[in-house]
N, C-alpha and C. Protein backbone atom coordinates (compact mmCIF):
# COMPACT_ATOMS: atom_id res chain seq x y z
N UNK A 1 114.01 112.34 118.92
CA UNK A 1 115.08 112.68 118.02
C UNK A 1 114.50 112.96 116.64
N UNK A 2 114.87 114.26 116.04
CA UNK A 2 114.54 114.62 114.33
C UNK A 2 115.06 113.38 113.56
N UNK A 3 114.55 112.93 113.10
CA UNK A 3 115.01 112.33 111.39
C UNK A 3 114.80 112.77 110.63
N UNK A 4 116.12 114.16 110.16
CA UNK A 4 116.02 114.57 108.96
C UNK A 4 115.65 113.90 107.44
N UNK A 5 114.96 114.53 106.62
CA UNK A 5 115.09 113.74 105.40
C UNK A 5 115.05 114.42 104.10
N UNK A 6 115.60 113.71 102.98
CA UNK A 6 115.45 114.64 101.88
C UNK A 6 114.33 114.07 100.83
N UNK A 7 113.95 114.61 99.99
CA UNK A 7 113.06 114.77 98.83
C UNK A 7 113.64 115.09 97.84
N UNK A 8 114.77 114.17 97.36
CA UNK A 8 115.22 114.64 95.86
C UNK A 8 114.71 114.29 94.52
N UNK A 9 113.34 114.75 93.98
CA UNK A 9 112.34 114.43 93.37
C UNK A 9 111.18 115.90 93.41
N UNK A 10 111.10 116.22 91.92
CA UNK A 10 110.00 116.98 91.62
C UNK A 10 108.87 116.42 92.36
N UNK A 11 107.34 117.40 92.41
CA UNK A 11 106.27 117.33 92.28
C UNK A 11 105.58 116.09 91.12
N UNK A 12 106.19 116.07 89.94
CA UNK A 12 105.57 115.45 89.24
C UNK A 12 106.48 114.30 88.92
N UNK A 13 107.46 113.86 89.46
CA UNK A 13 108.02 112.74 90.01
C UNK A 13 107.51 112.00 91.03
N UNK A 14 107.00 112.58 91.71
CA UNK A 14 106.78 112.05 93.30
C UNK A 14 105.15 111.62 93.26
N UNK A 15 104.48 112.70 92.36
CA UNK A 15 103.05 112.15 92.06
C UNK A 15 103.27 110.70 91.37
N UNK A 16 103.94 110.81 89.92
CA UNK A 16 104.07 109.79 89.24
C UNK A 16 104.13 108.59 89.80
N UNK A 17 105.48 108.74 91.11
CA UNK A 17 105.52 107.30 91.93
C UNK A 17 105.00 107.02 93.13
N UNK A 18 104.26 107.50 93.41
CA UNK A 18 102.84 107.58 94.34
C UNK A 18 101.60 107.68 93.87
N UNK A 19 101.62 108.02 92.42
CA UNK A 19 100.20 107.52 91.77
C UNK A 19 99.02 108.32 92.56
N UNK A 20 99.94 109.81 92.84
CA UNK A 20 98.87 110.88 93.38
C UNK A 20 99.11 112.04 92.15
N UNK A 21 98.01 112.88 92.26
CA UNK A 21 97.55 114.01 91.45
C UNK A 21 98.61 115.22 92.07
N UNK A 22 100.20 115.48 91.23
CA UNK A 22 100.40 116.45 91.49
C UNK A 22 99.99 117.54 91.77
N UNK A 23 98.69 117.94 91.40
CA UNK A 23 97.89 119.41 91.14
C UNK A 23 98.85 120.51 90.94
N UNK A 24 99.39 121.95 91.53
CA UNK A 24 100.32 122.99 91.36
C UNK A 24 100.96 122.89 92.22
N UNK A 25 101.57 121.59 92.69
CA UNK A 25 102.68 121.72 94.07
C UNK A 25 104.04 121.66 93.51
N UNK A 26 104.55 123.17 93.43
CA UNK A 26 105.90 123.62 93.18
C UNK A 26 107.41 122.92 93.64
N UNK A 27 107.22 121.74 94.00
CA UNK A 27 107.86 121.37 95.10
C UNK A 27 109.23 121.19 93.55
N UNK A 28 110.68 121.19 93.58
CA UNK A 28 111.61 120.96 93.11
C UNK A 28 112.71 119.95 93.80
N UNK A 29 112.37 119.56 95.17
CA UNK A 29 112.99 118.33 95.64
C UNK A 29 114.49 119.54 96.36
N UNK A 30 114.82 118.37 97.46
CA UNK A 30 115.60 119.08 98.61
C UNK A 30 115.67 118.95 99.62
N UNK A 31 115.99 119.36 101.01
CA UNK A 31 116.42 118.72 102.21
C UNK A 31 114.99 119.43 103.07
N UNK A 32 114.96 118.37 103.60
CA UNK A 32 113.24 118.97 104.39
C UNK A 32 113.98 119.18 105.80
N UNK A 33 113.49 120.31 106.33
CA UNK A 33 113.62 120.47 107.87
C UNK A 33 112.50 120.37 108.58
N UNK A 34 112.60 120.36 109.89
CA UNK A 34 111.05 121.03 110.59
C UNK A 34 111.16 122.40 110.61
N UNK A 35 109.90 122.68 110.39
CA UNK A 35 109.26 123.67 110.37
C UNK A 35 109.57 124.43 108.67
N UNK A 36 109.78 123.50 107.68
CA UNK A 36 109.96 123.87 106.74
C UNK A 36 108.92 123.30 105.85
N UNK A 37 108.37 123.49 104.54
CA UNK A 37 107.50 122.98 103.65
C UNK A 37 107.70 121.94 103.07
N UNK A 38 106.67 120.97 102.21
CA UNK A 38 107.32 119.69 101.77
C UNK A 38 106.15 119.23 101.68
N UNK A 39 105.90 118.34 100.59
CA UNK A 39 104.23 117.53 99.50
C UNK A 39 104.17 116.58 100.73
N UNK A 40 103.06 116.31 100.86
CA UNK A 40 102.48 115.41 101.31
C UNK A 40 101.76 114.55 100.45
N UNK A 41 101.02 113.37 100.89
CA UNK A 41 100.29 112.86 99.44
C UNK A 41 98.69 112.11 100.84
N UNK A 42 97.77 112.94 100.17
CA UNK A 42 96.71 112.96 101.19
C UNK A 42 95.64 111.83 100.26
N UNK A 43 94.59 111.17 100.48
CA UNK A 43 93.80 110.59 100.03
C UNK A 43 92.59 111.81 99.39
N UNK A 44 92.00 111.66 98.90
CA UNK A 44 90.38 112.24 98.28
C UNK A 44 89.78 111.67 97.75
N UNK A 45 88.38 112.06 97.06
CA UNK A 45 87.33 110.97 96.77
C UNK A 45 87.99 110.24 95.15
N UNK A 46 89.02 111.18 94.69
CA UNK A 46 89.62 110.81 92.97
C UNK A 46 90.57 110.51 93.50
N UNK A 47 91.05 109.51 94.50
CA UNK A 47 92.58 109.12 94.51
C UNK A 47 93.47 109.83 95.52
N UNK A 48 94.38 110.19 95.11
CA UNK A 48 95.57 110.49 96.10
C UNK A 48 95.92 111.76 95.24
N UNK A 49 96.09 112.87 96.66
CA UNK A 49 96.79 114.16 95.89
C UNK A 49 97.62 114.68 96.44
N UNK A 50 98.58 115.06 95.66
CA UNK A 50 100.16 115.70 96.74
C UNK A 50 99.37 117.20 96.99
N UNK A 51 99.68 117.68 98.58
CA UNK A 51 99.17 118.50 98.74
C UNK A 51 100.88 119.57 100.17
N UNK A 52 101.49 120.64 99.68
CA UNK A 52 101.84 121.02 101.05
C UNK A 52 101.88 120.83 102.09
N UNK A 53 102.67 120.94 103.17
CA UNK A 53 102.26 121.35 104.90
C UNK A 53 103.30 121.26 105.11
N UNK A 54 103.56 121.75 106.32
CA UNK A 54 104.94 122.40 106.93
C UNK A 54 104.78 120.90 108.20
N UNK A 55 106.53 120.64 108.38
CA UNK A 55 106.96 119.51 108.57
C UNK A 55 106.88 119.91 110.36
N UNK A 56 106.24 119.13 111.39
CA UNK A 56 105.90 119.52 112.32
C UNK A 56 104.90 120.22 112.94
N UNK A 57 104.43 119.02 113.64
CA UNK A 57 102.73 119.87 114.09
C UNK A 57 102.90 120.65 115.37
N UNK A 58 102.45 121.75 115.48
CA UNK A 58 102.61 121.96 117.00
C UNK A 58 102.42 121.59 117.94
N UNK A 59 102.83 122.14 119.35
CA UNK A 59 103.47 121.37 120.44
C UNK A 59 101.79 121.13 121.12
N UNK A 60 101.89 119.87 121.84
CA UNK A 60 100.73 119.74 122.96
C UNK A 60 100.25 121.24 124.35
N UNK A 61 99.63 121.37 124.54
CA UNK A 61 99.41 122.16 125.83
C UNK A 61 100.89 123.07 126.76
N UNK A 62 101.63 122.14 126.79
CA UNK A 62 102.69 122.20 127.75
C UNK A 62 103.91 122.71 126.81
N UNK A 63 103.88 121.98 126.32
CA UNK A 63 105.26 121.75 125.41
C UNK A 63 105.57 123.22 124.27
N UNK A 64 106.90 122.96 123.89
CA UNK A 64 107.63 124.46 123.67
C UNK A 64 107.79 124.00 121.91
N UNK A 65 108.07 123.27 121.53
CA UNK A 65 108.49 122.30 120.37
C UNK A 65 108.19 121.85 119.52
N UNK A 66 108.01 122.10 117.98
CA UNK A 66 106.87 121.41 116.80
C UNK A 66 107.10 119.66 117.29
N UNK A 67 106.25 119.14 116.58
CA UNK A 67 106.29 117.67 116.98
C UNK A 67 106.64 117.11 115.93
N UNK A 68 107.76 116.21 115.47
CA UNK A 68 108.05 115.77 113.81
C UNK A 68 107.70 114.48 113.64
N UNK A 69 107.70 114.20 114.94
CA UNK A 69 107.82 112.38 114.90
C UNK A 69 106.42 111.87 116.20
N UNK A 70 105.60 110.60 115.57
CA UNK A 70 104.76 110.18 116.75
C UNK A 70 105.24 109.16 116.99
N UNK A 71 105.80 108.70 118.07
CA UNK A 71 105.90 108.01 118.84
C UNK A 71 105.01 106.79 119.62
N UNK A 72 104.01 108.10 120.87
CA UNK A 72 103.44 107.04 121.28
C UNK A 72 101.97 107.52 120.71
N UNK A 73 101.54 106.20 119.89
CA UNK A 73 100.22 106.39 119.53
C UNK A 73 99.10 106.05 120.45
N UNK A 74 99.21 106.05 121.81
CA UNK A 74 98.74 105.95 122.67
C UNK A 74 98.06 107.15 123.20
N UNK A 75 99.03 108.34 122.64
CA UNK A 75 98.72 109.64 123.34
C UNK A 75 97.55 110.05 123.16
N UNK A 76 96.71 110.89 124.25
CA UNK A 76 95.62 111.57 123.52
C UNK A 76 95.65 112.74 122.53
N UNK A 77 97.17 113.20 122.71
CA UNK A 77 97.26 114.22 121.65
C UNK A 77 97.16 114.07 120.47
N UNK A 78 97.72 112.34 119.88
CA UNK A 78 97.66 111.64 118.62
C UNK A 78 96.18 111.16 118.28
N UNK A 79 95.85 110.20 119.50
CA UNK A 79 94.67 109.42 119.03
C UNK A 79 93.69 109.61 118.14
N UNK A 80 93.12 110.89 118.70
CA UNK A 80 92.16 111.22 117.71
C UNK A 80 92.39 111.15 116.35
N UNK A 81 93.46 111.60 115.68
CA UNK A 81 93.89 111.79 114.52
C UNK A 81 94.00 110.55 113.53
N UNK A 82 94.89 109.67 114.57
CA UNK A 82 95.25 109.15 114.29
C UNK A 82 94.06 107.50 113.85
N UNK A 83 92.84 107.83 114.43
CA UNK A 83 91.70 107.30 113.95
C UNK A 83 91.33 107.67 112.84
N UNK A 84 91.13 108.85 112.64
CA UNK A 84 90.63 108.91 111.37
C UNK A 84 90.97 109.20 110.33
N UNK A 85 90.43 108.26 108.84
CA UNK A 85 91.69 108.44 107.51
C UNK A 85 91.94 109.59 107.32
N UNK A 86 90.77 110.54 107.78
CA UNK A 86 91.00 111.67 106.49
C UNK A 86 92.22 112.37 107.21
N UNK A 87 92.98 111.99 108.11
CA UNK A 87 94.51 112.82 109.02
C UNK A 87 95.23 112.37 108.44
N UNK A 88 95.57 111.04 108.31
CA UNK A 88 96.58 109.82 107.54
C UNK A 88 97.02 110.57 106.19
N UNK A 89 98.35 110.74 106.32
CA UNK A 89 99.16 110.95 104.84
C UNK A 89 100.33 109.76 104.64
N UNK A 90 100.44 110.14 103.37
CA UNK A 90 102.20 109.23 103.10
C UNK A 90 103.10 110.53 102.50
N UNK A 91 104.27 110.55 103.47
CA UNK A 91 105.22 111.06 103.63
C UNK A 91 106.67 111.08 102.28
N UNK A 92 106.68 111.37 101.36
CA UNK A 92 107.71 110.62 100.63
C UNK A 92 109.00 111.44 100.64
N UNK A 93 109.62 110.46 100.70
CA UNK A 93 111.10 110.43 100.71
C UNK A 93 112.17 110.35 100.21
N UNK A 94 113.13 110.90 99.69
CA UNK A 94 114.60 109.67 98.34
C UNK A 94 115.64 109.05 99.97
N UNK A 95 115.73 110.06 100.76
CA UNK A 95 116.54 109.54 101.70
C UNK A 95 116.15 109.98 103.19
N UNK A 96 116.79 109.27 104.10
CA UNK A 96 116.53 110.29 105.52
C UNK A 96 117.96 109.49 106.48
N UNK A 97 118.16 110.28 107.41
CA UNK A 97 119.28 110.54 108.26
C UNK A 97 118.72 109.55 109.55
N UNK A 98 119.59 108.72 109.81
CA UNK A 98 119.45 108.10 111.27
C UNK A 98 120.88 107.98 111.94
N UNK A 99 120.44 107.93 113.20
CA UNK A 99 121.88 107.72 114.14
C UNK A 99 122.68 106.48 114.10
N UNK A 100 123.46 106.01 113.74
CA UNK A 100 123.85 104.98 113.84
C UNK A 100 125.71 104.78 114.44
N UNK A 101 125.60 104.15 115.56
CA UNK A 101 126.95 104.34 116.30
C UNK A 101 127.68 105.23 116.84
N UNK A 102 126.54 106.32 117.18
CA UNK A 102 127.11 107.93 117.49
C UNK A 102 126.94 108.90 116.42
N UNK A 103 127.49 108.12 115.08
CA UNK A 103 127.22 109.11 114.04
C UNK A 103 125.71 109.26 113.08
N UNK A 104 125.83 110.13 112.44
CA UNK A 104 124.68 110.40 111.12
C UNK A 104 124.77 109.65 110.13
N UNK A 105 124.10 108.98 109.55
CA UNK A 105 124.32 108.48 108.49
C UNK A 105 123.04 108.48 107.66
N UNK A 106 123.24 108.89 106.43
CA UNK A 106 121.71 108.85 105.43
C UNK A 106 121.39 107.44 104.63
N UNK A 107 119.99 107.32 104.70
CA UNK A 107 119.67 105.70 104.36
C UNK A 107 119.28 106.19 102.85
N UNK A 108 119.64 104.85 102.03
CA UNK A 108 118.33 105.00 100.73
C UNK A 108 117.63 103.44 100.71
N UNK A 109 116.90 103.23 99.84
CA UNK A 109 116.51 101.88 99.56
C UNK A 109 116.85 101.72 98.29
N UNK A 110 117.70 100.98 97.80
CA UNK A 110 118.59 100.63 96.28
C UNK A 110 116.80 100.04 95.47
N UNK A 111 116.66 100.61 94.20
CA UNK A 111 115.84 100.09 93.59
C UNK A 111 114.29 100.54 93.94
N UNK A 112 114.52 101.57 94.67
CA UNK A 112 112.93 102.30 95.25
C UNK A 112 113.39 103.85 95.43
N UNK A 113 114.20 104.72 94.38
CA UNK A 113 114.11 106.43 94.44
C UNK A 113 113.07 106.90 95.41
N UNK A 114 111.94 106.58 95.34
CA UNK A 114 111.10 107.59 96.47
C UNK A 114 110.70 106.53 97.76
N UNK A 115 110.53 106.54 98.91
CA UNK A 115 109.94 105.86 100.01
C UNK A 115 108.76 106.67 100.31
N UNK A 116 107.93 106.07 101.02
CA UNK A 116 106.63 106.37 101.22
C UNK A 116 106.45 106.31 102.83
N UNK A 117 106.83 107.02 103.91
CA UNK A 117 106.77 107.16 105.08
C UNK A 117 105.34 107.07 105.61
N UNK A 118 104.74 106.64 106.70
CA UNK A 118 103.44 106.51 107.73
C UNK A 118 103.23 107.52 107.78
N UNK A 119 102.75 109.14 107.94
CA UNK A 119 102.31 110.22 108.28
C UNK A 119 100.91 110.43 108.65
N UNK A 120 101.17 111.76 109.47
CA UNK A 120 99.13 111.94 110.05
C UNK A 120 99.54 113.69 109.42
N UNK A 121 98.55 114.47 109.39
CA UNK A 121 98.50 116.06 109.48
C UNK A 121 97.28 116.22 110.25
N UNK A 122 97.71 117.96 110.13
CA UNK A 122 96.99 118.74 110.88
C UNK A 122 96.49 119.52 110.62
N UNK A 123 94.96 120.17 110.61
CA UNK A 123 95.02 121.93 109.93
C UNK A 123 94.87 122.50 111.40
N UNK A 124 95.64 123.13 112.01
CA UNK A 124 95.56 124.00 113.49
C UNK A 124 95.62 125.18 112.64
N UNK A 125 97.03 126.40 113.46
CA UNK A 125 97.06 126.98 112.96
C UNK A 125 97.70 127.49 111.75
N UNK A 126 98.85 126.38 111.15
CA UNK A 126 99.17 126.30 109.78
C UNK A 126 99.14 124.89 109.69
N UNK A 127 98.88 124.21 108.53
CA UNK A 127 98.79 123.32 107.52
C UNK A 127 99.83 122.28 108.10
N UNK A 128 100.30 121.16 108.76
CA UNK A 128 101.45 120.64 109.17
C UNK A 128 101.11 119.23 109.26
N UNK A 129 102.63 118.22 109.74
CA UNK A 129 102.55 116.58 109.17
C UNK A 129 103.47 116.68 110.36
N UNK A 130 103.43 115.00 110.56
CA UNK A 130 104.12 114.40 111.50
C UNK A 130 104.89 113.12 110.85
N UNK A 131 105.72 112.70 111.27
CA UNK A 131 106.14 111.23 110.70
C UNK A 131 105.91 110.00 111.59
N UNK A 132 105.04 109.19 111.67
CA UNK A 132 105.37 107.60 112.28
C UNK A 132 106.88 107.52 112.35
N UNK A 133 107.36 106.73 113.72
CA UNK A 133 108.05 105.90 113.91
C UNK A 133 107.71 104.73 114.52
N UNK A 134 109.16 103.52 114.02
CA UNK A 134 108.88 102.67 114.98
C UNK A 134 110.04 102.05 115.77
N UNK A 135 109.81 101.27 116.72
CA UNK A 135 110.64 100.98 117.43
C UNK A 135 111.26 99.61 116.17
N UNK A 136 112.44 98.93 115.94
CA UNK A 136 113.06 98.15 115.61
C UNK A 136 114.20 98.31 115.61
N UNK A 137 115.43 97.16 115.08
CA UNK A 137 116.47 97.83 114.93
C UNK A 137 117.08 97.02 113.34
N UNK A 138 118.01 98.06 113.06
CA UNK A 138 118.43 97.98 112.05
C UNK A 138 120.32 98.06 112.08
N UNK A 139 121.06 97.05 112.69
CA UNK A 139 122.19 97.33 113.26
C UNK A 139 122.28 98.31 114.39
N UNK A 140 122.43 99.05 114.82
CA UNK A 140 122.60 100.11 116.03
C UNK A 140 121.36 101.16 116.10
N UNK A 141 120.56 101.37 114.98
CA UNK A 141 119.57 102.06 114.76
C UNK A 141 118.37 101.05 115.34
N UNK A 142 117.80 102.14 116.39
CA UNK A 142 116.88 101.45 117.21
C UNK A 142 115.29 102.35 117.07
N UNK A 143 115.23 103.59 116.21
CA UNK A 143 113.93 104.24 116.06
C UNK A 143 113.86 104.25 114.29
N UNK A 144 113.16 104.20 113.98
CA UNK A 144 113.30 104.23 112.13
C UNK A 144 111.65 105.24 111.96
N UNK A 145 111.89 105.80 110.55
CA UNK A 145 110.49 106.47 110.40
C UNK A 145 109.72 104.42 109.45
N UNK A 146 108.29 105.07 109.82
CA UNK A 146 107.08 103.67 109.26
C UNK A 146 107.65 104.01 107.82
N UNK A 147 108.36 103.15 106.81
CA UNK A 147 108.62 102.87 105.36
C UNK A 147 107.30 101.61 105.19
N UNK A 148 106.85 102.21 104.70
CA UNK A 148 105.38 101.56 103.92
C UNK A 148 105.61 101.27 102.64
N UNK A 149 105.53 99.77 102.02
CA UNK A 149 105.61 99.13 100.79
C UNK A 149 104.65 99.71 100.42
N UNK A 150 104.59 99.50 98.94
CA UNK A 150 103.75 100.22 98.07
C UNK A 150 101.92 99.34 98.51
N UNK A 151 102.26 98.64 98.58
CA UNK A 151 101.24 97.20 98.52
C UNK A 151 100.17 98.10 99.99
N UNK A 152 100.65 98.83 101.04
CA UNK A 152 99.97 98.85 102.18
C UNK A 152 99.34 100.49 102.27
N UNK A 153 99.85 101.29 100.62
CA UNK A 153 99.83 102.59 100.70
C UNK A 153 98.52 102.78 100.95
N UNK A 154 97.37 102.50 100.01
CA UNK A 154 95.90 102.58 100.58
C UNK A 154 95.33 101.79 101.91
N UNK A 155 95.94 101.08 102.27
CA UNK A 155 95.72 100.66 103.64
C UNK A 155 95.68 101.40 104.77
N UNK A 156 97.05 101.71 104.66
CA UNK A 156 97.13 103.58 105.72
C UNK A 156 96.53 104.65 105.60
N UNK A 157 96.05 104.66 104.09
CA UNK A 157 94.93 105.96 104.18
C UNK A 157 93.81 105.75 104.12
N UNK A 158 92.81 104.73 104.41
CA UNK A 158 91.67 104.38 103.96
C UNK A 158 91.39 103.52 105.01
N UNK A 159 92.25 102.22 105.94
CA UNK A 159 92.13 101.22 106.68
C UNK A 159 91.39 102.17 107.68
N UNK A 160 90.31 101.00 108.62
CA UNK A 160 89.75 101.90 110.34
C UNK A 160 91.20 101.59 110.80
N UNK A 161 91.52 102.02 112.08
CA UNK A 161 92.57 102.35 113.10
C UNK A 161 93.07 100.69 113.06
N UNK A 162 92.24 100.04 113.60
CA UNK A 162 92.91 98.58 114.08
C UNK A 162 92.90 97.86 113.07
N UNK A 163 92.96 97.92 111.81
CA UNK A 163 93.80 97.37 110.71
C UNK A 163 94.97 98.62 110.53
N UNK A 164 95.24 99.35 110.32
CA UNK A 164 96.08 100.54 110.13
C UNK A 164 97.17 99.96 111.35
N UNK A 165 96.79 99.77 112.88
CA UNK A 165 97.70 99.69 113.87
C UNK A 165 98.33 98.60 113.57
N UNK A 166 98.35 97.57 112.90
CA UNK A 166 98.71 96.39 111.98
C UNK A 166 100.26 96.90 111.61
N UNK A 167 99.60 97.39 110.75
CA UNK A 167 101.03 98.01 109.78
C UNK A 167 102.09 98.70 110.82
N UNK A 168 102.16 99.14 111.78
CA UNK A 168 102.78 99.85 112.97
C UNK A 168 103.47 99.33 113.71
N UNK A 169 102.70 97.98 113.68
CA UNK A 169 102.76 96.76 114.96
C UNK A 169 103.74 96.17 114.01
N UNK A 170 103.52 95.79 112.70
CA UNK A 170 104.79 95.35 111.61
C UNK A 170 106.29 96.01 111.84
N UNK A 171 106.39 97.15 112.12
CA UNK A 171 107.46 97.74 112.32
C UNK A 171 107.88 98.66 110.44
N UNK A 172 109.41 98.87 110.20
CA UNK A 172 109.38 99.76 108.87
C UNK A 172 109.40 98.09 108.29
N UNK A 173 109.21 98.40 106.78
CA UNK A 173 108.84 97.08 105.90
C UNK A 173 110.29 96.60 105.66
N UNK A 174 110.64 95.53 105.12
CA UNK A 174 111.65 94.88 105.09
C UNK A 174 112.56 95.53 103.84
N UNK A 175 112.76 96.49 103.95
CA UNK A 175 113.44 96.72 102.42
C UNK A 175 115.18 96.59 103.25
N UNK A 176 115.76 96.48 102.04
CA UNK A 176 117.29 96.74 102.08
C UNK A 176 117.62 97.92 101.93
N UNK A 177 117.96 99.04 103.06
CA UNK A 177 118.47 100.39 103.51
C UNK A 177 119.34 100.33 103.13
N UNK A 178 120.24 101.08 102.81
CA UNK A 178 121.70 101.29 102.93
C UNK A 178 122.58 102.43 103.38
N UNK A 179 123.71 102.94 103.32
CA UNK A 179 123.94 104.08 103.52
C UNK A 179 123.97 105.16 102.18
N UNK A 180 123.79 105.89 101.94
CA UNK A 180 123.55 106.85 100.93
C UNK A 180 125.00 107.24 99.88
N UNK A 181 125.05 106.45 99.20
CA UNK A 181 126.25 107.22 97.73
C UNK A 181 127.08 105.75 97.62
N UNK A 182 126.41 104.22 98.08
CA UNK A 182 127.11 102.83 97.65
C UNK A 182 126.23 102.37 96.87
């Protein structure tokens, strides 16, 4: 299932609260789709830099479908990647859409404007990101994207795999979600 999400936050908002190097990423904040564009915030040897890629990596061998969400990190399609830092991004967020009771409903976290999602990328044949999920539940919501406290942001981009699978195995971090406009 997509979990839409939005980015209502400049480039140099989103650097600011991710404490990455905007560089020239035009980004003006807005509703991200797949297969649409949207900052990423990648590690480098000076820190963290928001960098592009289009939301959805392409499909495995078989499959017809960008990929938005990893699931099982088991896969061999993930694994590799998913070992090594330099794939690992953080995803940021102001809100995103989950199912809850049949319907849609958009989450925020009161007192945290941007979230910082689990992400991997790709360079194939265009530039593209995936989102972590995890299994938990949150009232009726039983898949959530990885919400990473600030405290674990260099952990995910820098940790080897089996400290990184830590944070995964944690599930999303304990913040207070809510529904979007209370």
């Amino acid at each position: 299932m997509v979990h839409p999400y939005r980015l209502d936050a400049s480039a140099a908002e989103i650097g600011a609260a991710l404490d990455a190097d905007p560089g020239k990423d035009a980004w003006q904040g807005g509703a991200v789709v797949p297969g649409g564009y949207a900052p990423v915030v990648v590690r480098q040897d000076r820190g963290r830099r928001l960098v592009p890629r289009q939301w959805g990596v392409p499909p495995p061998p078989r499959g017809v479908q960008v990929v938005t969400h990893v699931r099982n990190l088991e896969s061999p399609f993930w694994i590799g990647t998913l070992r090594h830092t330099q794939f690992r991004c953080l995803v940021p967020a102001t809100s995103f859409c989950a199912t809850r009771d049949g319907r849609a409903t958009w989450l925020v976290a009161p007192g945290r404007p941007i979230l910082a999602f689990a992400g991997i990328w790709r360079d194939s044949e265009v530039p593209s990101f995936a989102i972590l999920t995890t299994e938990g539940s949150l009232g009726q919501i039983v898949s959530l994207p990885l919400i990473l406290p600030s405290a674990h942001w260099d952990e995910w981009l820098s940790a080897d795999w089996k400290q990184a699978q830590r944070l995964v195995a944690l599930g999303h971090s304990p913040l207070d979600l809510v529904p979007a406009g209370r």
